[in-house]
Protein backbone atom coordinates (compact mmCIF):
# COMPACT_ATOMS: atom_id res chain seq x y z
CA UNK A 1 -18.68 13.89 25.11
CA UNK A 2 -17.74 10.92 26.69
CA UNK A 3 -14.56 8.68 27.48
CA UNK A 4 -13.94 5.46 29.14
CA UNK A 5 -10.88 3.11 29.79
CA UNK A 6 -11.37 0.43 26.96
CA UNK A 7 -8.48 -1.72 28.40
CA UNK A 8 -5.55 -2.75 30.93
CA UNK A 9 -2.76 -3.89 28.68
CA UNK A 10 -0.06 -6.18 30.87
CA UNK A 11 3.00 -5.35 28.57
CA UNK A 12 5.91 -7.45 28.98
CA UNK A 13 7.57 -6.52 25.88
CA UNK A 14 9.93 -3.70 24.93
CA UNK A 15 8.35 -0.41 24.97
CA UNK A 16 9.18 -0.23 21.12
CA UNK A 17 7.05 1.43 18.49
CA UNK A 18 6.73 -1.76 16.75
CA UNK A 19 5.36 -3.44 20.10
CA UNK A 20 3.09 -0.41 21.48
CA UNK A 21 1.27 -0.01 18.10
CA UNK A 22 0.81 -4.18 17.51
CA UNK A 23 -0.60 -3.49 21.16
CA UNK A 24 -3.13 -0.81 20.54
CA UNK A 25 -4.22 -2.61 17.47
CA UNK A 26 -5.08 -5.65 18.66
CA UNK A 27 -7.16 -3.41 21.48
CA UNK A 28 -9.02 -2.00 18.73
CA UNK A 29 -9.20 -5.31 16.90
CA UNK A 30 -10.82 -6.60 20.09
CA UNK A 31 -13.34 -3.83 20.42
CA UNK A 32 -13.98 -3.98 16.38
CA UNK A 33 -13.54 -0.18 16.22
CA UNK A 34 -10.77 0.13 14.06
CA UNK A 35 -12.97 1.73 11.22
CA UNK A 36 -14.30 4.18 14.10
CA UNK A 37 -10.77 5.04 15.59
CA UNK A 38 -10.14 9.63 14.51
CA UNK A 39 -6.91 10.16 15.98
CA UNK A 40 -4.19 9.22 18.34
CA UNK A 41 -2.64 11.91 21.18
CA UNK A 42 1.19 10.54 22.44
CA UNK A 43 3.77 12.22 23.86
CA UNK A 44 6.99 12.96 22.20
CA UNK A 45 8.86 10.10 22.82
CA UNK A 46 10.32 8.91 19.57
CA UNK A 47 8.91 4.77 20.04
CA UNK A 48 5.22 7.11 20.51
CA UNK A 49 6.37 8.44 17.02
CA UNK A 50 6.99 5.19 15.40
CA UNK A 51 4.12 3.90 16.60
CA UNK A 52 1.45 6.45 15.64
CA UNK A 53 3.53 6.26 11.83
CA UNK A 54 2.50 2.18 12.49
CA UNK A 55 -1.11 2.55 13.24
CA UNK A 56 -1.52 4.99 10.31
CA UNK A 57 -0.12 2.78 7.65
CA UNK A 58 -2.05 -0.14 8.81
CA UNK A 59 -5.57 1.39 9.37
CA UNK A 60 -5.07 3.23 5.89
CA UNK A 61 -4.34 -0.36 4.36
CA UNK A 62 -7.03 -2.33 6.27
CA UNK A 63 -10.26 0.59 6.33
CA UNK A 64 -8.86 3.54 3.86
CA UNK A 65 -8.83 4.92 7.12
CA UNK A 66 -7.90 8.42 5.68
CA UNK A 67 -9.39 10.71 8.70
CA UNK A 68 -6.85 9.80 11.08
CA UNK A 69 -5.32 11.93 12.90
CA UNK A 70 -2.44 12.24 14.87
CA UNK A 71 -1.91 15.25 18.00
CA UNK A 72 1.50 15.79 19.90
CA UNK A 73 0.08 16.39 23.45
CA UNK A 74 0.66 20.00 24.42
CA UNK A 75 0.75 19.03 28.32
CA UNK A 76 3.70 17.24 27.17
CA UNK A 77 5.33 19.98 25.23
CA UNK A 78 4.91 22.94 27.78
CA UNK A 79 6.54 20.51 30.28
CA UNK A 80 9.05 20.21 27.97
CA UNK A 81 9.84 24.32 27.98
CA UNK A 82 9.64 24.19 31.43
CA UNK A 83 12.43 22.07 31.75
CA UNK A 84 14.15 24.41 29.21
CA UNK A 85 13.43 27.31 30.99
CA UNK A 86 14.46 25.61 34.59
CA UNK A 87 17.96 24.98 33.01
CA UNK A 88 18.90 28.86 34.16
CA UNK A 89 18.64 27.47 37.61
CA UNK A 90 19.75 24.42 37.08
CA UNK A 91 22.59 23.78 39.81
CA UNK A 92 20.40 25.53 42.63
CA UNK A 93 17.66 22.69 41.41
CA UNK A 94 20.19 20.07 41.65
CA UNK A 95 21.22 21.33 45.12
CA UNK A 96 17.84 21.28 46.33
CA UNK A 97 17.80 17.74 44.97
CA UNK A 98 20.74 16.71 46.93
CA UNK A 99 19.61 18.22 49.81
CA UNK A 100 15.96 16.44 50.07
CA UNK A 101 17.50 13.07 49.16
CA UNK A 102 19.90 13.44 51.99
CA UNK A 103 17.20 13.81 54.55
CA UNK A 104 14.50 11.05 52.91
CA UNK A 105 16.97 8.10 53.05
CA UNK A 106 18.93 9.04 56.30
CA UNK A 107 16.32 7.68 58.71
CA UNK A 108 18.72 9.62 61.61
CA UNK A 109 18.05 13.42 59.63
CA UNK A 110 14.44 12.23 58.99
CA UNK A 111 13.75 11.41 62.80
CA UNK A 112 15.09 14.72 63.80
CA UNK A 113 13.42 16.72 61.02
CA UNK A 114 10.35 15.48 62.79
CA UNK A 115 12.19 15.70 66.56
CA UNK A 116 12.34 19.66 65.05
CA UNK A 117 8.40 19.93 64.14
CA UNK A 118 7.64 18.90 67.11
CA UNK A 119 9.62 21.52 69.16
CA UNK A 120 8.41 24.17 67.51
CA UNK A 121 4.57 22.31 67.84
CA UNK A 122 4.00 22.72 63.60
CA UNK A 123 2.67 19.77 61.58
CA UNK A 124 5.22 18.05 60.35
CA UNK A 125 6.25 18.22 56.67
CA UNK A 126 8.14 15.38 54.58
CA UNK A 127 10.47 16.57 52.30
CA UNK A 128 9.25 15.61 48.95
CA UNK A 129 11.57 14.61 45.80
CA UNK A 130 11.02 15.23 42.07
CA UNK A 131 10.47 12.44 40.00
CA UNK A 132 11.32 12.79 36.26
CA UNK A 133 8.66 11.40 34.79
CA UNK A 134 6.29 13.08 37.02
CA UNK A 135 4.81 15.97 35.86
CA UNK A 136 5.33 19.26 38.00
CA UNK A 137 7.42 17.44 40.91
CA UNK A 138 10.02 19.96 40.50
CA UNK A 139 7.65 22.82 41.29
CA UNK A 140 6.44 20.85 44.30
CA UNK A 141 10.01 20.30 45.28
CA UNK A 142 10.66 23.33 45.26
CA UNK A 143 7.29 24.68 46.79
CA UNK A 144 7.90 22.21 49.79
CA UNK A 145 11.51 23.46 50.24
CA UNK A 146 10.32 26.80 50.97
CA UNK A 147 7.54 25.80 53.43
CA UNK A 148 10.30 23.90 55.68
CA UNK A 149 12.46 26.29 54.91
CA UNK A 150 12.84 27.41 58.47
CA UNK A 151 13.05 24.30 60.10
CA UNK A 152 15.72 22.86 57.39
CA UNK A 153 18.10 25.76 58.96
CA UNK A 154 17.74 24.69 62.18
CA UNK A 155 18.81 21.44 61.14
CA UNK A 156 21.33 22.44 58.84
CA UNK A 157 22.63 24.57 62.09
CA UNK A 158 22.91 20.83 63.83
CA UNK A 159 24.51 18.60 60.92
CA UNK A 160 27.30 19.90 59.25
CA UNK A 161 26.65 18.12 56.27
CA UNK A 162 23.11 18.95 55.67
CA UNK A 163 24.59 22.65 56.13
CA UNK A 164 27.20 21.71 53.12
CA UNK A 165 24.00 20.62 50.72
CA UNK A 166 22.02 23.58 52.08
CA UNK A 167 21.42 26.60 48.95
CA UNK A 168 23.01 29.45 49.73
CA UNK A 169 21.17 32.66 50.50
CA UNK A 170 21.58 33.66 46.76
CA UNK A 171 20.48 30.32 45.21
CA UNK A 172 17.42 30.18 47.44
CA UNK A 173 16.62 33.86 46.02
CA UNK A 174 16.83 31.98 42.54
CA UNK A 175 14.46 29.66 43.65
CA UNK A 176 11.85 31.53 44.64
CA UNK A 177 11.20 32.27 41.01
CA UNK A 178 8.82 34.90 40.65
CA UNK A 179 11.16 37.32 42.54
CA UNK A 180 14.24 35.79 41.00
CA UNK A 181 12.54 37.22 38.10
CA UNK A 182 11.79 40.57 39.58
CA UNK A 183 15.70 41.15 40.33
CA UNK A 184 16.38 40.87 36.11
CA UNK A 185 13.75 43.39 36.06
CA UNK A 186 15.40 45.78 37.96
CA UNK A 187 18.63 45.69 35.91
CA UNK A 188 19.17 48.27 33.68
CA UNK A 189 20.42 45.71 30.63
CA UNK A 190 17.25 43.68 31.83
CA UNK A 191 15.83 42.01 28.65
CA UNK A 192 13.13 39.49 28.47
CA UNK A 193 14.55 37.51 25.94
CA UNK A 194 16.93 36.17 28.99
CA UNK A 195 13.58 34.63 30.32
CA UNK A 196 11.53 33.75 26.49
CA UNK A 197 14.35 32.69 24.71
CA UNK A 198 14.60 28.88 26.34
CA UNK A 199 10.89 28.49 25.91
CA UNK A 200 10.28 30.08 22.59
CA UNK A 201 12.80 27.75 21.36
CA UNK A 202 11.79 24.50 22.75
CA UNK A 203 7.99 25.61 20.97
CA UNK A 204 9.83 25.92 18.11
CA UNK A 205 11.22 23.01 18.18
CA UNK A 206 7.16 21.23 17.98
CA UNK A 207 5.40 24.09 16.41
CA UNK A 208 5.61 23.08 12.64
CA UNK A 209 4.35 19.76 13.92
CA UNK A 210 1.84 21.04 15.82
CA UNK A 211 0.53 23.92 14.30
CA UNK A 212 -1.87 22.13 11.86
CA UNK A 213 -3.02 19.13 13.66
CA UNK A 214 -4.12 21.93 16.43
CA UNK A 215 -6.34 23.89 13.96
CA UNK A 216 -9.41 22.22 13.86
CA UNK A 217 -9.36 21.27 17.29
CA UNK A 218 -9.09 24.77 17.99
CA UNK A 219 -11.29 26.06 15.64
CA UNK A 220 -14.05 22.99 17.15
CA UNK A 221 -13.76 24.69 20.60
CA UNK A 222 -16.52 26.73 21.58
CA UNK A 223 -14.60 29.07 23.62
CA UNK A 224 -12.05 29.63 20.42
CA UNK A 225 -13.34 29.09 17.33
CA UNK A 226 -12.02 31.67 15.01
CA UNK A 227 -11.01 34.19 17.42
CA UNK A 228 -8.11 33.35 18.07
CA UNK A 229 -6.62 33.21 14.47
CA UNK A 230 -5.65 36.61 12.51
CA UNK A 231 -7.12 37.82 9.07
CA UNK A 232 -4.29 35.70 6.67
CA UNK A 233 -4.56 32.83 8.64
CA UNK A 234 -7.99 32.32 8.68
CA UNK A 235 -8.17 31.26 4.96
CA UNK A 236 -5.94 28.38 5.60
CA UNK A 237 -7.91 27.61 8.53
CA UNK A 238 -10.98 27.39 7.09
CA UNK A 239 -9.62 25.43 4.26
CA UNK A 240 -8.24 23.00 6.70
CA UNK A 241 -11.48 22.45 8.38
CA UNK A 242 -13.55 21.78 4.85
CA UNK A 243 -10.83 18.96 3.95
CA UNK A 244 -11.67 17.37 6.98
CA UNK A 245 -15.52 17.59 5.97
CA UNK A 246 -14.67 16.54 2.71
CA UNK A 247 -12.43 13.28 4.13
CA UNK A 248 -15.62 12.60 6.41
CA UNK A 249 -18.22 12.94 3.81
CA UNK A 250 -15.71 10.91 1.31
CA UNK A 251 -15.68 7.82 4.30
CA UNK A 252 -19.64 8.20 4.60
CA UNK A 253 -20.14 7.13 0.77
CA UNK A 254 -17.29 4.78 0.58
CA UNK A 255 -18.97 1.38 0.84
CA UNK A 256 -17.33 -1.44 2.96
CA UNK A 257 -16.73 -4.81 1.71
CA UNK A 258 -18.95 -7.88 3.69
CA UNK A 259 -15.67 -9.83 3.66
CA UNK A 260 -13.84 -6.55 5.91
CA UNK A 261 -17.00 -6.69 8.43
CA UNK A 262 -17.43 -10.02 8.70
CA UNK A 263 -13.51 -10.54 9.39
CA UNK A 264 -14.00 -8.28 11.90
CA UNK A 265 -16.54 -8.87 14.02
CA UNK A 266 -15.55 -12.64 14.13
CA UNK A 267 -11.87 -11.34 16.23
CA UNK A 268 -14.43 -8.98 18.37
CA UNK A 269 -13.85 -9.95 21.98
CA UNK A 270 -17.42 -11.01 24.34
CA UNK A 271 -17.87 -9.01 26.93
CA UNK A 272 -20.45 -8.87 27.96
């Protein structure tokens, strides 16, 4: 398989759904590949939405574009339950937040952060931030918290206010997530639910949307094919599979007008 970067798109407009999809399609307009375009993968951002419903409607009216297809991405969705899930920790999160902001954009706690490293002759570590729309930040936050961890006290032994955003000993436990974990586990009215719930219902929440957009690509991968699907389901996956054949086979025959080609190889851009 391969994939390339078909464009750089300098978008001064709202991010809309109306504006991303007249985007994409004129992109594919360009490229004359708008009979050749199988799906679209967005995240769940309701313009993403809009626009995918857009592109649909216009490559069905243009090409009887009828293979289509359309996948939520799943990166996008599990970093969505982790979110959910993070929520149980929530304030010691926000205090860690607090905390590293403090130090980044106080060049006086950031100088002797580094006066500190160099004392105890480590290699110095920035504090880092999480950014929301950056993917795992929070985990790195919180991964780089514990790795200054000692030196932080030291400071937070010096400055009175760093000391007043520093976690306390039990919201640092919480932190360190794994064992935060371990302590439910030792309670006798320990239940996992406490932990599954918050993610088992943000899946819910995209599972009827995803669940049969996800079949065939599943069922396509080497490693899963049918495996992975139980007795009853496999009918339905099967028959999901042969429509798509069936869609293909049904574009294959369907002849294309000279007038659709012509129109669109004349908008094609030059390249090269």
């Amino acid at each position: 398989m391969c994939y390339f970067l078909l464009d750089i798109i300098l978008f001064n407009d709202r991010h809309t759904g109306i504006n991303i999809a007249d985007a994409i399609n004129n992109v594919l307009s360009d490229f004359n590949i708008k009979d050749n375009t199988l799906a679209l993968t967005t995240d769940n951002e309701f313009a993403m939405i809009v626009c995918r419903r857009l592109i649909v409607q216009k490559l069905q009216c243009e090409f009887d574009n009828i293979r289509f297809s359309y996948y939520r991405c799943v990166a996008h969705i599990l970093n969505l339950t982790t979110k959910q899930e993070l929520e149980m920790i929530n304030s010691s999160v926000e205090k860690v937040q607090n905390l590293m902001l403090k130090i980044k954009v106080s060049i006086h706690f950031s100088d002797d952060l580094c006066r500190l490293y160099k004392l105890k002759i480590i290699t110095y570590l920035k504090p880092e931030l999480d950014i929301e729309t950056r993917w795992n930040s929070t985990y790195y936050m919180l991964q780089k918290m514990q790795k200054i961890e000692n030196t932080l006290n030291l400071l937070a032994a010096d400055y009175p206010l760093i000391h007043s955003l520093y976690p306390s000993t039990d919201e640092q436990q919480k932190l360190k997530y794994s064992e935060f974990l371990d302590s439910y586990i030792g309670q006798e009215k320990y239940s996992q639910n406490i932990v599954a719930a918050p993610i088992y219902q943000k899946i819910e929440e995209y599972w009827n949307i995803m669940d049969k957009p996800s079949i065939v690509s599943a069922v396509l991968d080497p490693y899963a094919k049918l495996k992975i699907f139980n007795k009853i389901v496999i009918v339905n996956v099967k028959s999901a599979v042969q429509k798509l054949i069936n869609q293909y086979e049904y574009q294959q025959t369907s002849p294309i007008s000279n007038d659709t080609k012509e129109s669109s190889i004349k908008t094609a851009r030059k390249f090269f």
